[in-house]
C-alpha atoms as a PDB file:
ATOM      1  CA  UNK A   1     -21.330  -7.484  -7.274  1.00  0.00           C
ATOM      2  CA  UNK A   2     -18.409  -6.095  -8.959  1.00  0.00           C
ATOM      3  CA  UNK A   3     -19.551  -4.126 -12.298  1.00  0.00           C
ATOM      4  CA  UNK A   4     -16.511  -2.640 -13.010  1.00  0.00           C
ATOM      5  CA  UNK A   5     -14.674  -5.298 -16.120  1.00  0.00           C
ATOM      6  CA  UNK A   6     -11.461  -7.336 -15.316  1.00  0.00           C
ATOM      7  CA  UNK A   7      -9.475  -5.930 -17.967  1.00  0.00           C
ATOM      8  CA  UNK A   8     -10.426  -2.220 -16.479  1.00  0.00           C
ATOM      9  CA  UNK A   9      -8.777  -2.731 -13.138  1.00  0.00           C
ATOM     10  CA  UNK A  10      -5.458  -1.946 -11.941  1.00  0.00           C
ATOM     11  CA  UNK A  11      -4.555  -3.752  -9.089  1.00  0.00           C
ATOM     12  CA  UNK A  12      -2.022  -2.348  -6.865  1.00  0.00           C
ATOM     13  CA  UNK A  13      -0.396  -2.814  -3.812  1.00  0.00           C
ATOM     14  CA  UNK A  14       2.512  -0.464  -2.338  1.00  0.00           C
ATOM     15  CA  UNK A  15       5.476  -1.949   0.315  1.00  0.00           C
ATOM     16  CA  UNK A  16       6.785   0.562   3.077  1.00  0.00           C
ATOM     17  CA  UNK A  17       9.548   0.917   5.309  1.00  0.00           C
ATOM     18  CA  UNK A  18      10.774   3.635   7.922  1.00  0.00           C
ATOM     19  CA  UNK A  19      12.704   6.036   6.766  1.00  0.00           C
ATOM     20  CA  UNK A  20      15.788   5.583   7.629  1.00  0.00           C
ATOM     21  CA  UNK A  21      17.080   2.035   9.055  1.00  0.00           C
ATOM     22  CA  UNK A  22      16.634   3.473  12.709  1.00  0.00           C
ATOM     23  CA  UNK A  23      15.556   6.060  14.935  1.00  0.00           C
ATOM     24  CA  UNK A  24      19.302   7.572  15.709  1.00  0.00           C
ATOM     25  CA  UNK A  25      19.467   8.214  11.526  1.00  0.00           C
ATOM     26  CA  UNK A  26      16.485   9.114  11.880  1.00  0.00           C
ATOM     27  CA  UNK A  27      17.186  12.030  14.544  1.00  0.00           C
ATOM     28  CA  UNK A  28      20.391  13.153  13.010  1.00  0.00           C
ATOM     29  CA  UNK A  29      19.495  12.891   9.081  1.00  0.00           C
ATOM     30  CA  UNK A  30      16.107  14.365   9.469  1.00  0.00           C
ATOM     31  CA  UNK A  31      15.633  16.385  12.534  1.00  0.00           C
ATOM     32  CA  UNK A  32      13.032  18.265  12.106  1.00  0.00           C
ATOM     33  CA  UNK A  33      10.906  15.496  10.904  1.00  0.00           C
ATOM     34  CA  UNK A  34      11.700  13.167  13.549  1.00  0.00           C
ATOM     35  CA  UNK A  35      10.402  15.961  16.212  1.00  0.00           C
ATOM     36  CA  UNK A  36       7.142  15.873  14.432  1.00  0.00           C
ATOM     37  CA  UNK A  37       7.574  12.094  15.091  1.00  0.00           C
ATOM     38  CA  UNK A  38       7.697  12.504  18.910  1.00  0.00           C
ATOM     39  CA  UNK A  39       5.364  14.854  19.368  1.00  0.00           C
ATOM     40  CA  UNK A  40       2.437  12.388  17.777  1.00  0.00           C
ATOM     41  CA  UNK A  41       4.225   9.256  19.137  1.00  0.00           C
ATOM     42  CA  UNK A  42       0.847   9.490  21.692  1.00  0.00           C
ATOM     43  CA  UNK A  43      -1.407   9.381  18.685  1.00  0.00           C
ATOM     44  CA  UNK A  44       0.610   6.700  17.089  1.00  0.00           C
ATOM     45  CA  UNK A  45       0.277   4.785  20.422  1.00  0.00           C
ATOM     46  CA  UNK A  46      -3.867   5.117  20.839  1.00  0.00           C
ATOM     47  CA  UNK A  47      -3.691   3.886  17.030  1.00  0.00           C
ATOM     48  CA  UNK A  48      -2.017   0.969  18.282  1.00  0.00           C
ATOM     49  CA  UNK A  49      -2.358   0.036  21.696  1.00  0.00           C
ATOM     50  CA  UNK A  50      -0.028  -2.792  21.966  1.00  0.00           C
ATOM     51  CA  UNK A  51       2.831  -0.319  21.425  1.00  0.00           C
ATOM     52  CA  UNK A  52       1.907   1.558  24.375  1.00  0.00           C
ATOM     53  CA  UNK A  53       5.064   0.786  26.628  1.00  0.00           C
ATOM     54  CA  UNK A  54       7.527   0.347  23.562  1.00  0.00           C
ATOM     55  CA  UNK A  55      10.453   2.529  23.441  1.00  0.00           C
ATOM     56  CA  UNK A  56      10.294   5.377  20.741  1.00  0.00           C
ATOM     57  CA  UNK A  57      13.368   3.690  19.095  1.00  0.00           C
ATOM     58  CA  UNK A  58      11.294   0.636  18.413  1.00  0.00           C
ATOM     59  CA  UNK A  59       8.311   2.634  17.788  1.00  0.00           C
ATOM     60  CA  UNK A  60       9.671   3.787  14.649  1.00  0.00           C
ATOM     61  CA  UNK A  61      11.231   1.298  13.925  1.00  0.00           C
ATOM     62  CA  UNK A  62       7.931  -0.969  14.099  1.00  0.00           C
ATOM     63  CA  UNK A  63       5.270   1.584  12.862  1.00  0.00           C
ATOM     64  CA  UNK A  64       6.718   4.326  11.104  1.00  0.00           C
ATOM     65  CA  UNK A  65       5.628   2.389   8.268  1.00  0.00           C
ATOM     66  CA  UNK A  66       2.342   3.084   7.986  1.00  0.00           C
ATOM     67  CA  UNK A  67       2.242   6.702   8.741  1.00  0.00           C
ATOM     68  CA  UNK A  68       2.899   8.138   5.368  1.00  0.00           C
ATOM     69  CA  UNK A  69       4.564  11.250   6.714  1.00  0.00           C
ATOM     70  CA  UNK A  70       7.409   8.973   7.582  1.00  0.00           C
ATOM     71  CA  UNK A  71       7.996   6.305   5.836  1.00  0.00           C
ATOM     72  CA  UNK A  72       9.585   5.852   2.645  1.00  0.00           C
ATOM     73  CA  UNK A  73       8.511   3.664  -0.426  1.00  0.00           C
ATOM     74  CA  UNK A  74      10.194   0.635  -1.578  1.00  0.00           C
ATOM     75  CA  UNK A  75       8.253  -1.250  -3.859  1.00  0.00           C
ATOM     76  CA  UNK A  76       4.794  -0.794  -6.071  1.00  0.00           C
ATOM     77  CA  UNK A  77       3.612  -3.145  -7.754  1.00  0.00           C
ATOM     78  CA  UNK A  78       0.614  -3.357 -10.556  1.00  0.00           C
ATOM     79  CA  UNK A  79      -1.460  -5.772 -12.319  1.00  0.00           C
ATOM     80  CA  UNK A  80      -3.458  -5.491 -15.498  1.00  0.00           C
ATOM     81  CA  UNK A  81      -5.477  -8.651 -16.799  1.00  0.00           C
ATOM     82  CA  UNK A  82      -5.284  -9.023 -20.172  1.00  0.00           C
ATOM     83  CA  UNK A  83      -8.412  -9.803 -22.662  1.00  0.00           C
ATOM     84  CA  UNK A  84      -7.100 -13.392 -22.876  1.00  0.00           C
ATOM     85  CA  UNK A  85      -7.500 -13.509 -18.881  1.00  0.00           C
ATOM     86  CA  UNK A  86      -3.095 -13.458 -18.411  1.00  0.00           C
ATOM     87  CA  UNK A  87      -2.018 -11.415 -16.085  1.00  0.00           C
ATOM     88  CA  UNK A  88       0.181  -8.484 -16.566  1.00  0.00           C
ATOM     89  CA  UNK A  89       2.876  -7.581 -13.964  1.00  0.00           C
ATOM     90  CA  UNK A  90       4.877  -4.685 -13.479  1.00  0.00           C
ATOM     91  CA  UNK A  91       7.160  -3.747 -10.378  1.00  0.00           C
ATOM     92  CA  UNK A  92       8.855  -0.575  -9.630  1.00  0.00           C
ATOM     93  CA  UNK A  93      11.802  -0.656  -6.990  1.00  0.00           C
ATOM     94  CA  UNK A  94      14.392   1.774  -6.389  1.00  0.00           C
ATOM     95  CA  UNK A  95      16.638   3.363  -3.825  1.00  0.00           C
ATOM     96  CA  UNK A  96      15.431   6.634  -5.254  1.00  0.00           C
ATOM     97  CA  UNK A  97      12.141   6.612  -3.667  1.00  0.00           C
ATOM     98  CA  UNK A  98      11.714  10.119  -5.947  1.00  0.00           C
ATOM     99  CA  UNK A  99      12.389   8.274  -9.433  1.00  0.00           C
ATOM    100  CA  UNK A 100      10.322   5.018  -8.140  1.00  0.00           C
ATOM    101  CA  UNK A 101       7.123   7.827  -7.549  1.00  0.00           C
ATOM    102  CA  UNK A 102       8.189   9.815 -10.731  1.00  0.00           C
ATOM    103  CA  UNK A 103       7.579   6.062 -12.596  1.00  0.00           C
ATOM    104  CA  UNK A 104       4.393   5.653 -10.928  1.00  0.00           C
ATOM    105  CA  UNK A 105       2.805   8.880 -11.728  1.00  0.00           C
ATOM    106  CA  UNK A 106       3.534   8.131 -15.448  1.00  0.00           C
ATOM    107  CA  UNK A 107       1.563   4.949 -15.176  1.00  0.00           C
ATOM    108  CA  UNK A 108      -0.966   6.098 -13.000  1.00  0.00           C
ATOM    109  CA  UNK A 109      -1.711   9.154 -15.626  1.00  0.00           C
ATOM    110  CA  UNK A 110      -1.560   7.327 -18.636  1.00  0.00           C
ATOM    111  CA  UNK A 111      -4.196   4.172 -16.918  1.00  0.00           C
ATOM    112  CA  UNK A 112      -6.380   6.938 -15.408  1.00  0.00           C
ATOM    113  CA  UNK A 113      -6.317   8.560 -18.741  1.00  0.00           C
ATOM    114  CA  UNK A 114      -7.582   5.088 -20.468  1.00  0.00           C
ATOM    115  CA  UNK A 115     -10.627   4.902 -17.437  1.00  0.00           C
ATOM    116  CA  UNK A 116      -9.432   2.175 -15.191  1.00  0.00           C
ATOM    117  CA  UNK A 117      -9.927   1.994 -11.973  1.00  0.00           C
ATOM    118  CA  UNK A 118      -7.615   0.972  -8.950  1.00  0.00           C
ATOM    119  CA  UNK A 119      -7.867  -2.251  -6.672  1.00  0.00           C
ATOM    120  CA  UNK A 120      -6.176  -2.466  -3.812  1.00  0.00           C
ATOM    121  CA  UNK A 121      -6.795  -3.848  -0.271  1.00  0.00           C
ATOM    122  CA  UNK A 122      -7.296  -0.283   2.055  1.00  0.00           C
ATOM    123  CA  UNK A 123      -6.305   1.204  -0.894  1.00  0.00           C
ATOM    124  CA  UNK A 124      -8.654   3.712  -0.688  1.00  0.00           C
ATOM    125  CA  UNK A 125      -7.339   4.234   3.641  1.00  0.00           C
ATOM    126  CA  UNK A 126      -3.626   3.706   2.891  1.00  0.00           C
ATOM    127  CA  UNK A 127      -2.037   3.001  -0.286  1.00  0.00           C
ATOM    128  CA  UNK A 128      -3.761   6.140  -1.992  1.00  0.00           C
ATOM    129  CA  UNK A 129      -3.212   8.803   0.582  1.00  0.00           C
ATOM    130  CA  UNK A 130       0.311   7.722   0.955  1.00  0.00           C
ATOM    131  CA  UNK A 131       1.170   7.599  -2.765  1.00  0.00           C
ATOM    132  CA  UNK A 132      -0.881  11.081  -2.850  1.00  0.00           C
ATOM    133  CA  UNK A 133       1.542  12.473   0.189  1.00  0.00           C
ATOM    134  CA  UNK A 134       4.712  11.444  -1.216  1.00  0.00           C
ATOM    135  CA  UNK A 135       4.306  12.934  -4.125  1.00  0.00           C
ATOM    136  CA  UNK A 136       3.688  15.822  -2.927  1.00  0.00           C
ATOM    137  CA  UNK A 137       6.879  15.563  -0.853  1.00  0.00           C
ATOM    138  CA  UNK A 138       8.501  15.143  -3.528  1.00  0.00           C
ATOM    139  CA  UNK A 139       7.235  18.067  -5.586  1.00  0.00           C
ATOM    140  CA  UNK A 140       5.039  15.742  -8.063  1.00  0.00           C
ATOM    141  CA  UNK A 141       1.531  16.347  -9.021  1.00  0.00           C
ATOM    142  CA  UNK A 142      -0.526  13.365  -7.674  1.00  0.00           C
ATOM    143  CA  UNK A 143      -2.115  11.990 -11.000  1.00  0.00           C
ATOM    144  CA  UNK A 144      -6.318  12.584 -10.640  1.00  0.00           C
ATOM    145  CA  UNK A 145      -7.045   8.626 -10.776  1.00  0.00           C
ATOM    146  CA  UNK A 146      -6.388   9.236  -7.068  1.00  0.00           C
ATOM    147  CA  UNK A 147      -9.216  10.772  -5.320  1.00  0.00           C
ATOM    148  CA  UNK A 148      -8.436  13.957  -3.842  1.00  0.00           C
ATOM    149  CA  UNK A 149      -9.828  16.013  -1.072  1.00  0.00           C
ATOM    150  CA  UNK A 150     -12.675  17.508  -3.722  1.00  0.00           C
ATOM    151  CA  UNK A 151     -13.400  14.611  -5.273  1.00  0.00           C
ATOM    152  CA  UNK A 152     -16.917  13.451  -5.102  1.00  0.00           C
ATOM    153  CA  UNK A 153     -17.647  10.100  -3.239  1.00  0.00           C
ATOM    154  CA  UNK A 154     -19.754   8.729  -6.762  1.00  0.00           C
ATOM    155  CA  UNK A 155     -16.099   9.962  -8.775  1.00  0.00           C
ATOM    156  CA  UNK A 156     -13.897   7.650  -6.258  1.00  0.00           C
ATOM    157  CA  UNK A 157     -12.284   4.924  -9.222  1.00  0.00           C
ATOM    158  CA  UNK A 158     -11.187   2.882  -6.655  1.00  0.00           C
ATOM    159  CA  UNK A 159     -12.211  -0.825  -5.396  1.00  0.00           C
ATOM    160  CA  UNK A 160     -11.452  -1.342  -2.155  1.00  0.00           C
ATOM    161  CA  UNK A 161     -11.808  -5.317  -1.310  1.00  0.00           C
ATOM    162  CA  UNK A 162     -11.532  -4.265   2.825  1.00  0.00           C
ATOM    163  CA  UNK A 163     -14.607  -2.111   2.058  1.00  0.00           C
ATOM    164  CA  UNK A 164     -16.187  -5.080   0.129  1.00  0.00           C
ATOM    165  CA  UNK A 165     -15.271  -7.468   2.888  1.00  0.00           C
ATOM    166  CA  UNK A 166     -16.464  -5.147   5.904  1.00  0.00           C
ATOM    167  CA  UNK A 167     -20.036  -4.482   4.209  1.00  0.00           C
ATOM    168  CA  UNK A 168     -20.870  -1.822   6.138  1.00  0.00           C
ATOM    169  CA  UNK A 169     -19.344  -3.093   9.102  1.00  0.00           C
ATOM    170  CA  UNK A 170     -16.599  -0.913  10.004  1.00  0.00           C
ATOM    171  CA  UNK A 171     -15.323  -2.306  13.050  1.00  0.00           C
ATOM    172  CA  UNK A 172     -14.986  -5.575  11.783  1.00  0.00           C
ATOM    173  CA  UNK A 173     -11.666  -7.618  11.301  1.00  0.00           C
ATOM    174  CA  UNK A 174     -11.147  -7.277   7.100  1.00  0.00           C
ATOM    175  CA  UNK A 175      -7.512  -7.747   6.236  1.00  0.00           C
ATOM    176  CA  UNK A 176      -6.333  -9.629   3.085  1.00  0.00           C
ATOM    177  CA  UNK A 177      -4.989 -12.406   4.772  1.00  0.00           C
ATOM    178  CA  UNK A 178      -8.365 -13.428   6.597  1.00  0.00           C
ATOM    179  CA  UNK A 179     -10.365 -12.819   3.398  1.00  0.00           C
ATOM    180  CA  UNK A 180      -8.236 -14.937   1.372  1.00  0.00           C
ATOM    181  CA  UNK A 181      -8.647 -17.542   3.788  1.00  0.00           C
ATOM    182  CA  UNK A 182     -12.229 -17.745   4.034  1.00  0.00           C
ATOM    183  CA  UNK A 183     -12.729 -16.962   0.059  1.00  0.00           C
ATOM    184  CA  UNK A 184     -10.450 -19.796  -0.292  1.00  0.00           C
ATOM    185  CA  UNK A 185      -7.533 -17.965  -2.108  1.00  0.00           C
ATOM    186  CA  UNK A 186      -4.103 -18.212  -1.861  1.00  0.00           C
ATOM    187  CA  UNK A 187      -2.865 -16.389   1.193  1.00  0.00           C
ATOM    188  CA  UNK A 188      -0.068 -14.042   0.164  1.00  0.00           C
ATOM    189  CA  UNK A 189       1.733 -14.248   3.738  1.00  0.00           C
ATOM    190  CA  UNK A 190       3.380 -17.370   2.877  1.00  0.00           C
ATOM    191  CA  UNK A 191       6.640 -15.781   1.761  1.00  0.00           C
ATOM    192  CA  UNK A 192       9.675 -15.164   3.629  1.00  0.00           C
ATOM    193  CA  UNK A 193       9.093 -11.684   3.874  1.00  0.00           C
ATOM    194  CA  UNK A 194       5.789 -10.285   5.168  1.00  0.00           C
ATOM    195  CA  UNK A 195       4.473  -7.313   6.738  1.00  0.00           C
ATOM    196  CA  UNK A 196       6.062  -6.926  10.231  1.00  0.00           C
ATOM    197  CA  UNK A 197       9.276  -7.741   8.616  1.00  0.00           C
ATOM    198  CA  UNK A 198       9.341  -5.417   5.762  1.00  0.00           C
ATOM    199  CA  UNK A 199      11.552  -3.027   7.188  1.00  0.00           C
ATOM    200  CA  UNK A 200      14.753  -4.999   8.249  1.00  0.00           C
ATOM    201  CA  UNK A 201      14.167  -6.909   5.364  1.00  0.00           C
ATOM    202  CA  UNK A 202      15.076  -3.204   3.400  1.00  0.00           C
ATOM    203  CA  UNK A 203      17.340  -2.266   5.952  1.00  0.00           C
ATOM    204  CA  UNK A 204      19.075  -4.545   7.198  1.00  0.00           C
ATOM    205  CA  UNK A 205      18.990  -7.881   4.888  1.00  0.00           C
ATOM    206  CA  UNK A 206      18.674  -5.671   1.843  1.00  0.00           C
ATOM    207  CA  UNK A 207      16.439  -8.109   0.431  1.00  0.00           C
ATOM    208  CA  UNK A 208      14.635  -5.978  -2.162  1.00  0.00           C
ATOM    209  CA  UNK A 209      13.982  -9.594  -4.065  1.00  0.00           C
ATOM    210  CA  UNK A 210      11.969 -10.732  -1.056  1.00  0.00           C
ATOM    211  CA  UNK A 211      10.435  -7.428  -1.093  1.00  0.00           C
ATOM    212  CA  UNK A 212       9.066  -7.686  -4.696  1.00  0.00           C
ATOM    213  CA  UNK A 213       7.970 -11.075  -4.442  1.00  0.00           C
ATOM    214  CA  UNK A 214       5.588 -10.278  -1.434  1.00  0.00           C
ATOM    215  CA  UNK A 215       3.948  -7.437  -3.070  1.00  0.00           C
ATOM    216  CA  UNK A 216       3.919  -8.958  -6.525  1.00  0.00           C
ATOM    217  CA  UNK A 217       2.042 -12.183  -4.623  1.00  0.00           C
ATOM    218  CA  UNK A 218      -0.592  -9.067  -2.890  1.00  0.00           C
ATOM    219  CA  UNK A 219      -1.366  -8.600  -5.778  1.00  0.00           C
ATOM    220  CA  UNK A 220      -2.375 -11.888  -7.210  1.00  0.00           C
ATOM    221  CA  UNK A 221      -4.163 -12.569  -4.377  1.00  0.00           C
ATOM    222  CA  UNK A 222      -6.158  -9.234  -5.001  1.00  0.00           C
ATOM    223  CA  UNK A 223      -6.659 -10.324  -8.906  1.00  0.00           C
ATOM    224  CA  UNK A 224      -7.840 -13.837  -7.689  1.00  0.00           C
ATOM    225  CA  UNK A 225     -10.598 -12.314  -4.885  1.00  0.00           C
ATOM    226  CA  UNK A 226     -12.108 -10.353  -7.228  1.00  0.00           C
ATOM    227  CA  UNK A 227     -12.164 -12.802  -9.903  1.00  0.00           C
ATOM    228  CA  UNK A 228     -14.091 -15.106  -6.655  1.00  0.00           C
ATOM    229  CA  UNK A 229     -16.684 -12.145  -5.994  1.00  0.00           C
ATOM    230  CA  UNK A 230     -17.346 -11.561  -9.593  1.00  0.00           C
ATOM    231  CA  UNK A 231     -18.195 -15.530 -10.076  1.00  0.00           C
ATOM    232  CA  UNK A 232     -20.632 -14.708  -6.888  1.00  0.00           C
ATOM    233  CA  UNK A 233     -24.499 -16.341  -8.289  1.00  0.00           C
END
């Protein structure tokens, strides 16, 4: 199912947070940014419809998050499997969201350069586009193992295990906690930080342990699906 070897796979998974710890920083430390933030707050609602009576305060503070354009990065962490089947893990953290991409452009360049291929869970819908964006933010060159607006759809080196799990199906429920679950893998939401709390857990608890471990355990999780789909008979 999976051609692509093991040992040729970088498996990555990103962690995101507002940016800034809520939206009155937000307002007076980036002004101009947090406009752009109310005038798509509508968009941001139809995207998710259970926000559509919150607040703006705790609309930012609950989905800024995943709209790359706002958010800041906090953790990335990467996975190579070894020859001998041992997994190799590597974190990047930092307050410096600037030095944490800088890191992660010199490892994406040097792994595209050596013809792996990402693996990532939407990586291909969120963690790409906002490592891309950030970059650019930042004045970096996004490295070209991340598929760009010209790249062709056969050039893409990037596994996607939603896309694997949807089949075709678009509108079907795919995230990594429900296919762990029914591939029988480890879920990775059994930590004391998860998703929804990813931002006070930064902000607030400054808990950038908690942080790591969550991602770190994404990315097992990602390592052991695929190692489950390539055993497929």
């Amino acid at each position: 199912m999976i051609n692509i070897p093991l040992t040729k796979l970088l498996f990555l998974d990103i962690e995101t947070v507002g940016c800034e710890s809520t939206w009155e920083n937000f307002k007076k430390n980036k002004k101009e940014l947090s406009f752009q933030f109310e005038h798509i707050q509508d968009n941001i609602r139809k995207r998710f419809p259970e926000e559509s009576d919150t607040p703006i305060e705790d609309l930012f503070v609950n989905r800024a998050a995943l709209v790359p354009e706002f958010l800041k990065i906090v953790c990335v962490s990467v996975a190579f499997v070894m020859d001998d089947g041992t997994i190799k893990m590597q974190s990047f953290h930092s307050e410096d969201e600037g030095k944490l991409l800088q890191d992660v452009q010199k490892l994406l360049n040097r792994t595209g350069d050596l013809g792996f291929f990402l693996c990532g869970h939407n990586v291909k819908g969120f963690d790409i586009p906002t490592l891309a964006k950030r970059m650019m933010m930042y004045g970096l060159e996004p490295p070209k193992l991340l598929p760009s607006y010209d790249t062709k759809p056969w050039e893409v080196k990037a596994v996607d295990t939603k896309d694997i799990w949807q089949y075709g199906g678009y509108g079907q429920f795919a995230s990594l906690e429900l296919m762990c679950v029914c591939m029988g893998v480890e879920s990775p939401k059994n930590t004391e930080v998860t998703g929804n709390k990813v931002h006070n857990a930064y902000w607030i608890d400054k808990n950038i342990e908690g942080i790591v471990k969550y991602c770190e355990k994404d990315v097992v999780a990602l390592i052991n699906l695929i190692k489950k789909l390539k055993q497929l008979k």
